[in-house]
N, C-alpha and C. Protein backbone atom coordinates (compact mmCIF):
# COMPACT_ATOMS: atom_id res chain seq x y z
N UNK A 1 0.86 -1.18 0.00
CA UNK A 1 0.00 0.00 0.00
C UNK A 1 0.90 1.23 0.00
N UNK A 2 0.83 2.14 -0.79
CA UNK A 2 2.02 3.45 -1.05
C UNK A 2 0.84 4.31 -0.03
N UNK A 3 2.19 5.19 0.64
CA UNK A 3 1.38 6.30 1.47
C UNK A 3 0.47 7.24 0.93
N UNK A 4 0.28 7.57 0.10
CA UNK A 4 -1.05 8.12 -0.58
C UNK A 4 -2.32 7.23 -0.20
N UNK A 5 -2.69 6.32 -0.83
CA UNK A 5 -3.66 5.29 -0.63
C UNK A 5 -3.73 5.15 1.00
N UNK A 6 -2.95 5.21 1.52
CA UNK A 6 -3.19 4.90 3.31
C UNK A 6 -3.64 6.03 4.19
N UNK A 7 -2.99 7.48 3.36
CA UNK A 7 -3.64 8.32 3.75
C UNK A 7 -4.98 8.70 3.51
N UNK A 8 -5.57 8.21 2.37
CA UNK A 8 -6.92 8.37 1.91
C UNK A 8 -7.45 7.37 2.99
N UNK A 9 -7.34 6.35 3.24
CA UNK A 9 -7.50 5.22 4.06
C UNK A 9 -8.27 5.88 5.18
N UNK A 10 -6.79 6.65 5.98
CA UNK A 10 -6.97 7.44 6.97
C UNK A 10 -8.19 8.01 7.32
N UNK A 11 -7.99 8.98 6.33
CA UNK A 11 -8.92 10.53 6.20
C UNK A 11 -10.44 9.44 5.99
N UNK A 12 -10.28 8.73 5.37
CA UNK A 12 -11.94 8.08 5.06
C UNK A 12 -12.57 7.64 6.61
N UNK A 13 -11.91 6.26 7.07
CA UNK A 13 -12.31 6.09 8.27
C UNK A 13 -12.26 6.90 9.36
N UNK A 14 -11.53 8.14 9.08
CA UNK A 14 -11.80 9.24 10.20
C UNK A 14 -13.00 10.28 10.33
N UNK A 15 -13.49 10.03 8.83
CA UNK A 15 -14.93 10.70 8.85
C UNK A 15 -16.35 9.86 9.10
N UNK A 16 -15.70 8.56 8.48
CA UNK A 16 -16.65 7.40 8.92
C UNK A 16 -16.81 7.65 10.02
N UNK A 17 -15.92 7.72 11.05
CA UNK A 17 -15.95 7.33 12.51
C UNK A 17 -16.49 8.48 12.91
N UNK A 18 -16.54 9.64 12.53
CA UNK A 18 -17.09 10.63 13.19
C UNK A 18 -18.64 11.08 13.36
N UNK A 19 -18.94 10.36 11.90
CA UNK A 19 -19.98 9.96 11.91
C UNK A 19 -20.49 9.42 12.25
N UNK A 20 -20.43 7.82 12.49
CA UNK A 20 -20.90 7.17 13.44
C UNK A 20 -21.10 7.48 15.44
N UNK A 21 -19.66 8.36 15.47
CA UNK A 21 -20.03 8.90 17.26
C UNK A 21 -20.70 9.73 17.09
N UNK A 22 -21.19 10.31 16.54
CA UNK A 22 -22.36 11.32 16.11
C UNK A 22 -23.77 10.76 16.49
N UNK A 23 -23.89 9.82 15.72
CA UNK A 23 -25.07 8.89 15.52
C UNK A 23 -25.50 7.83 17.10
N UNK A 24 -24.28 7.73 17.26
CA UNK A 24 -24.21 6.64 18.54
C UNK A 24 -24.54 7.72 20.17
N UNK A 25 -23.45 8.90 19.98
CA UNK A 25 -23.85 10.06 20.87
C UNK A 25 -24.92 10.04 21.31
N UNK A 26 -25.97 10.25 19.55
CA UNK A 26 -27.74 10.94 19.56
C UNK A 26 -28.22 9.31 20.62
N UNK A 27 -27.89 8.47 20.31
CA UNK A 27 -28.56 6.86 20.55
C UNK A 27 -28.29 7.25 22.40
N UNK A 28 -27.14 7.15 22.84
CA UNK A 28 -26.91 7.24 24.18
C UNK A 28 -27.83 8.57 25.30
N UNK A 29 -28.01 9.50 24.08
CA UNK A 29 -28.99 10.32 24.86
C UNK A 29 -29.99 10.36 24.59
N UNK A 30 -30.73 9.39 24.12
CA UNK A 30 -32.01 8.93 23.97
C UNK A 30 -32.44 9.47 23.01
N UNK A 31 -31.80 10.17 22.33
CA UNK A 31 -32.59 10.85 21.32
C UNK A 31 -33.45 10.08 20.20
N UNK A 32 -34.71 10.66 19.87
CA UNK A 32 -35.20 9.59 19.31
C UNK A 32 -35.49 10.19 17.63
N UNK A 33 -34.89 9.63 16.92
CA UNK A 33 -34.85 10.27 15.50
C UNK A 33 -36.47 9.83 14.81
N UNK A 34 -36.68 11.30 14.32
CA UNK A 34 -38.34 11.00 13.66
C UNK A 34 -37.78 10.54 12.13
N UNK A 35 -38.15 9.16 12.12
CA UNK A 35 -38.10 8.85 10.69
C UNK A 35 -38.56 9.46 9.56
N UNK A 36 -39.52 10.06 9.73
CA UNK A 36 -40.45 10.63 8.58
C UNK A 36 -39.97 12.07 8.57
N UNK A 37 -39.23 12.55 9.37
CA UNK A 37 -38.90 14.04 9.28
C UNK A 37 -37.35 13.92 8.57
N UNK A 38 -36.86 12.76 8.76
CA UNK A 38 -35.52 12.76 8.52
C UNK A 38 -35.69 12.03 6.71
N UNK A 39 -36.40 11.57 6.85
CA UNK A 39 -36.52 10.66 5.13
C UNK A 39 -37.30 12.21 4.15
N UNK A 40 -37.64 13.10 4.78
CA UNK A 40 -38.17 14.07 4.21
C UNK A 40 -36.85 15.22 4.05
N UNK A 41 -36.69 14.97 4.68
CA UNK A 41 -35.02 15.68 4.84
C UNK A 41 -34.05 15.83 3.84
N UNK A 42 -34.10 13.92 3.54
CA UNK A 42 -33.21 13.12 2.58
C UNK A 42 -34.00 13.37 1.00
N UNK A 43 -35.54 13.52 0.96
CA UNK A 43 -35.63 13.25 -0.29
C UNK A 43 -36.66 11.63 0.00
N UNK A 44 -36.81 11.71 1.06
CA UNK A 44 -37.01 9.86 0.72
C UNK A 44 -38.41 9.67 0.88
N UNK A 45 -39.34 10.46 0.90
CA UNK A 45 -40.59 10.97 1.35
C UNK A 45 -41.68 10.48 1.05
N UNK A 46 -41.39 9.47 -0.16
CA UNK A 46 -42.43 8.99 -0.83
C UNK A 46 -42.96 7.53 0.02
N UNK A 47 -43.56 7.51 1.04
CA UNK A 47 -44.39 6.87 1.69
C UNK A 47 -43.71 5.45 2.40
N UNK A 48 -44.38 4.72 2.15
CA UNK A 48 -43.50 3.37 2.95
C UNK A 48 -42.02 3.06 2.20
N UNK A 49 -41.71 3.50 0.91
CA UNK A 49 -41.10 2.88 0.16
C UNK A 49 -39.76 3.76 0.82
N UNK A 50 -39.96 5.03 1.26
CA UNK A 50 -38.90 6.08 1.61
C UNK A 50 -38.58 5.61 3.21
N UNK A 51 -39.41 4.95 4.04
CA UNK A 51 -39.03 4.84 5.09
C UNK A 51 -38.72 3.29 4.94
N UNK A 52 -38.90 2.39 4.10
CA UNK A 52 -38.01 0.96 3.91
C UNK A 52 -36.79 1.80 3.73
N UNK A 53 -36.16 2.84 2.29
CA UNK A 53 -34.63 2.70 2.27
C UNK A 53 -34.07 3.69 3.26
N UNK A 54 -35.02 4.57 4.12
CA UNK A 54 -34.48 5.33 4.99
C UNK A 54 -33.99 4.19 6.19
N UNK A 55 -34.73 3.07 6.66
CA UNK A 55 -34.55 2.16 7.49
C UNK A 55 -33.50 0.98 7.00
N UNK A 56 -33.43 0.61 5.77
CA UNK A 56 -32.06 0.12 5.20
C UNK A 56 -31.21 1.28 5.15
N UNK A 57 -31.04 2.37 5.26
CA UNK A 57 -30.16 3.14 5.16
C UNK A 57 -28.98 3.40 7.00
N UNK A 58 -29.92 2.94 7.73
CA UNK A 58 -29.54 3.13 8.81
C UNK A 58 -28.98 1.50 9.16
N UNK A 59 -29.43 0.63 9.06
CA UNK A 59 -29.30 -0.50 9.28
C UNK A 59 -27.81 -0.76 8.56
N UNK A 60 -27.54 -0.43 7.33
CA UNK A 60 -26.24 -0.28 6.78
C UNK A 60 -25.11 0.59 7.58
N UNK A 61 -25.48 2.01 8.39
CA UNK A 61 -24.97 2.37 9.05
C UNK A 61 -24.20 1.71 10.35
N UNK A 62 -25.20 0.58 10.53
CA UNK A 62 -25.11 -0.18 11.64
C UNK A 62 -23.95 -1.24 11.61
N UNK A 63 -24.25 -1.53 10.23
CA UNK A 63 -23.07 -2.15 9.75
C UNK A 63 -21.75 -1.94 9.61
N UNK A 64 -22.00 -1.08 9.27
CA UNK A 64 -20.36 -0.26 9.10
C UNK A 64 -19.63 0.24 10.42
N UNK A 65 -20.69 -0.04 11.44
CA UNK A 65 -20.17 0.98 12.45
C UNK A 65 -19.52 -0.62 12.84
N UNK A 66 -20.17 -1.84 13.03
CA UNK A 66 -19.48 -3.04 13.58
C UNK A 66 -17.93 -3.18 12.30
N UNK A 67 -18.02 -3.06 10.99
CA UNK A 67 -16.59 -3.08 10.39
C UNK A 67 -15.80 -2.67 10.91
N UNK A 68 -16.26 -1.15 11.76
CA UNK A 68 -15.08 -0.37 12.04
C UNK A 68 -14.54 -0.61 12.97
N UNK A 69 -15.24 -1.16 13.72
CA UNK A 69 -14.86 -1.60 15.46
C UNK A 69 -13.98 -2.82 15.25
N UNK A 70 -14.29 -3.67 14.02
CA UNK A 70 -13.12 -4.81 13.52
C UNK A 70 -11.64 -4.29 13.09
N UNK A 71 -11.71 -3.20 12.02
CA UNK A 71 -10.86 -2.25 11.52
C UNK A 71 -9.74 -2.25 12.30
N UNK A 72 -10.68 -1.35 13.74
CA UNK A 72 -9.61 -0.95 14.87
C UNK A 72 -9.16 -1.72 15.68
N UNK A 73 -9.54 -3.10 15.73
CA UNK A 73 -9.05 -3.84 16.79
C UNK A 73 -7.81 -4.72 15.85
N UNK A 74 -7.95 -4.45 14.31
CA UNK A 74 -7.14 -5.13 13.59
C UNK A 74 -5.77 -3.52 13.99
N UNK A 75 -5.69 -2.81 13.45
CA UNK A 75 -5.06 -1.63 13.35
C UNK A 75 -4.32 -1.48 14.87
N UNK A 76 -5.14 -1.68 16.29
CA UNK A 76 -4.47 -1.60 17.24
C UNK A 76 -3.65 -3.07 17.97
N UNK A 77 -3.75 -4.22 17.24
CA UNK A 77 -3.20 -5.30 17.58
C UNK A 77 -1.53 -4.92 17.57
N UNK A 78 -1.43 -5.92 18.74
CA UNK A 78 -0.02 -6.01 18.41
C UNK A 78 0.93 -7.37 18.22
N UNK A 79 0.16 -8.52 18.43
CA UNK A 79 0.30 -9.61 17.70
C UNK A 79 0.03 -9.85 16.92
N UNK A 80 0.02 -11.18 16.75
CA UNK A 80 -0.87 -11.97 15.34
C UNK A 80 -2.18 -13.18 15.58
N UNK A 81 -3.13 -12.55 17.04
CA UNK A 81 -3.97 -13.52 17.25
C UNK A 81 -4.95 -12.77 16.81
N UNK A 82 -5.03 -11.62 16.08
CA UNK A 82 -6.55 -11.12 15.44
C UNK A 82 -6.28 -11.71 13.49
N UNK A 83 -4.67 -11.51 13.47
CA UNK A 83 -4.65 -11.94 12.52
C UNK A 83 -5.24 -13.58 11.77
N UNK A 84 -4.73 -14.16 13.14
CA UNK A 84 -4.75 -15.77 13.39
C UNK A 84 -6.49 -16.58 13.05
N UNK A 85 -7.35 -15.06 13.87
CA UNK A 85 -8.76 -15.14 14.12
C UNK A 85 -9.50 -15.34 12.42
N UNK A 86 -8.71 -14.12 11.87
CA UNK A 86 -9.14 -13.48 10.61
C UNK A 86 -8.55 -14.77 9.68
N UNK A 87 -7.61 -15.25 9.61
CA UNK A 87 -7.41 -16.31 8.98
C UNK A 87 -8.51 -17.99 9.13
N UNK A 88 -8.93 -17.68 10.15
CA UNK A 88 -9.77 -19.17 10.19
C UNK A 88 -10.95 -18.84 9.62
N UNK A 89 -11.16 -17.38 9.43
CA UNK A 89 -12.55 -17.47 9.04
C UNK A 89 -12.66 -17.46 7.68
């Protein structure tokens, strides 16, 4: 990987991530996001069909937020038993 590409790397999962404590923040203080105000927000407004991809849209979020938490536990290892893990699977 040439340092260009790693720095993009960087800069990507650092906005990912900021995004996600953003999101996780709102979750811890109960905040409760109005779907229909937020899919109207987005554009997504058009009835059940906007709150299915507004609700796959978050659910993907969800996803990504567990990659990242893999990411970093790969990135902060300092052996080779996450590697070891990642190999059996």
């Amino acid at each position: 990987m040439s340092l260009w590409s790693m720095i993009v790397w960087v800069v990507a999962l650092s906005v990912l991530g900021g995004i996600v404590m953003q999101y996780l923040k709102g979750k811890e203080r109960g905040v409760d996001y109005d779907l229909d105000k937020l899919a109207d927000a987005l554009g997504l407004s058009d009835g059940k069909a906007g709150e299915k991809k507004l609700k796959s849209c978050l659910d993907r979020i969800d996803q990504l937020e567990e990659r990242v938490k893999v990411l970093e536990r790969i990135a902060t290892d300092k052996g080779r038993n996450l590697a070891d893990v990642i190999d059996r699977l």
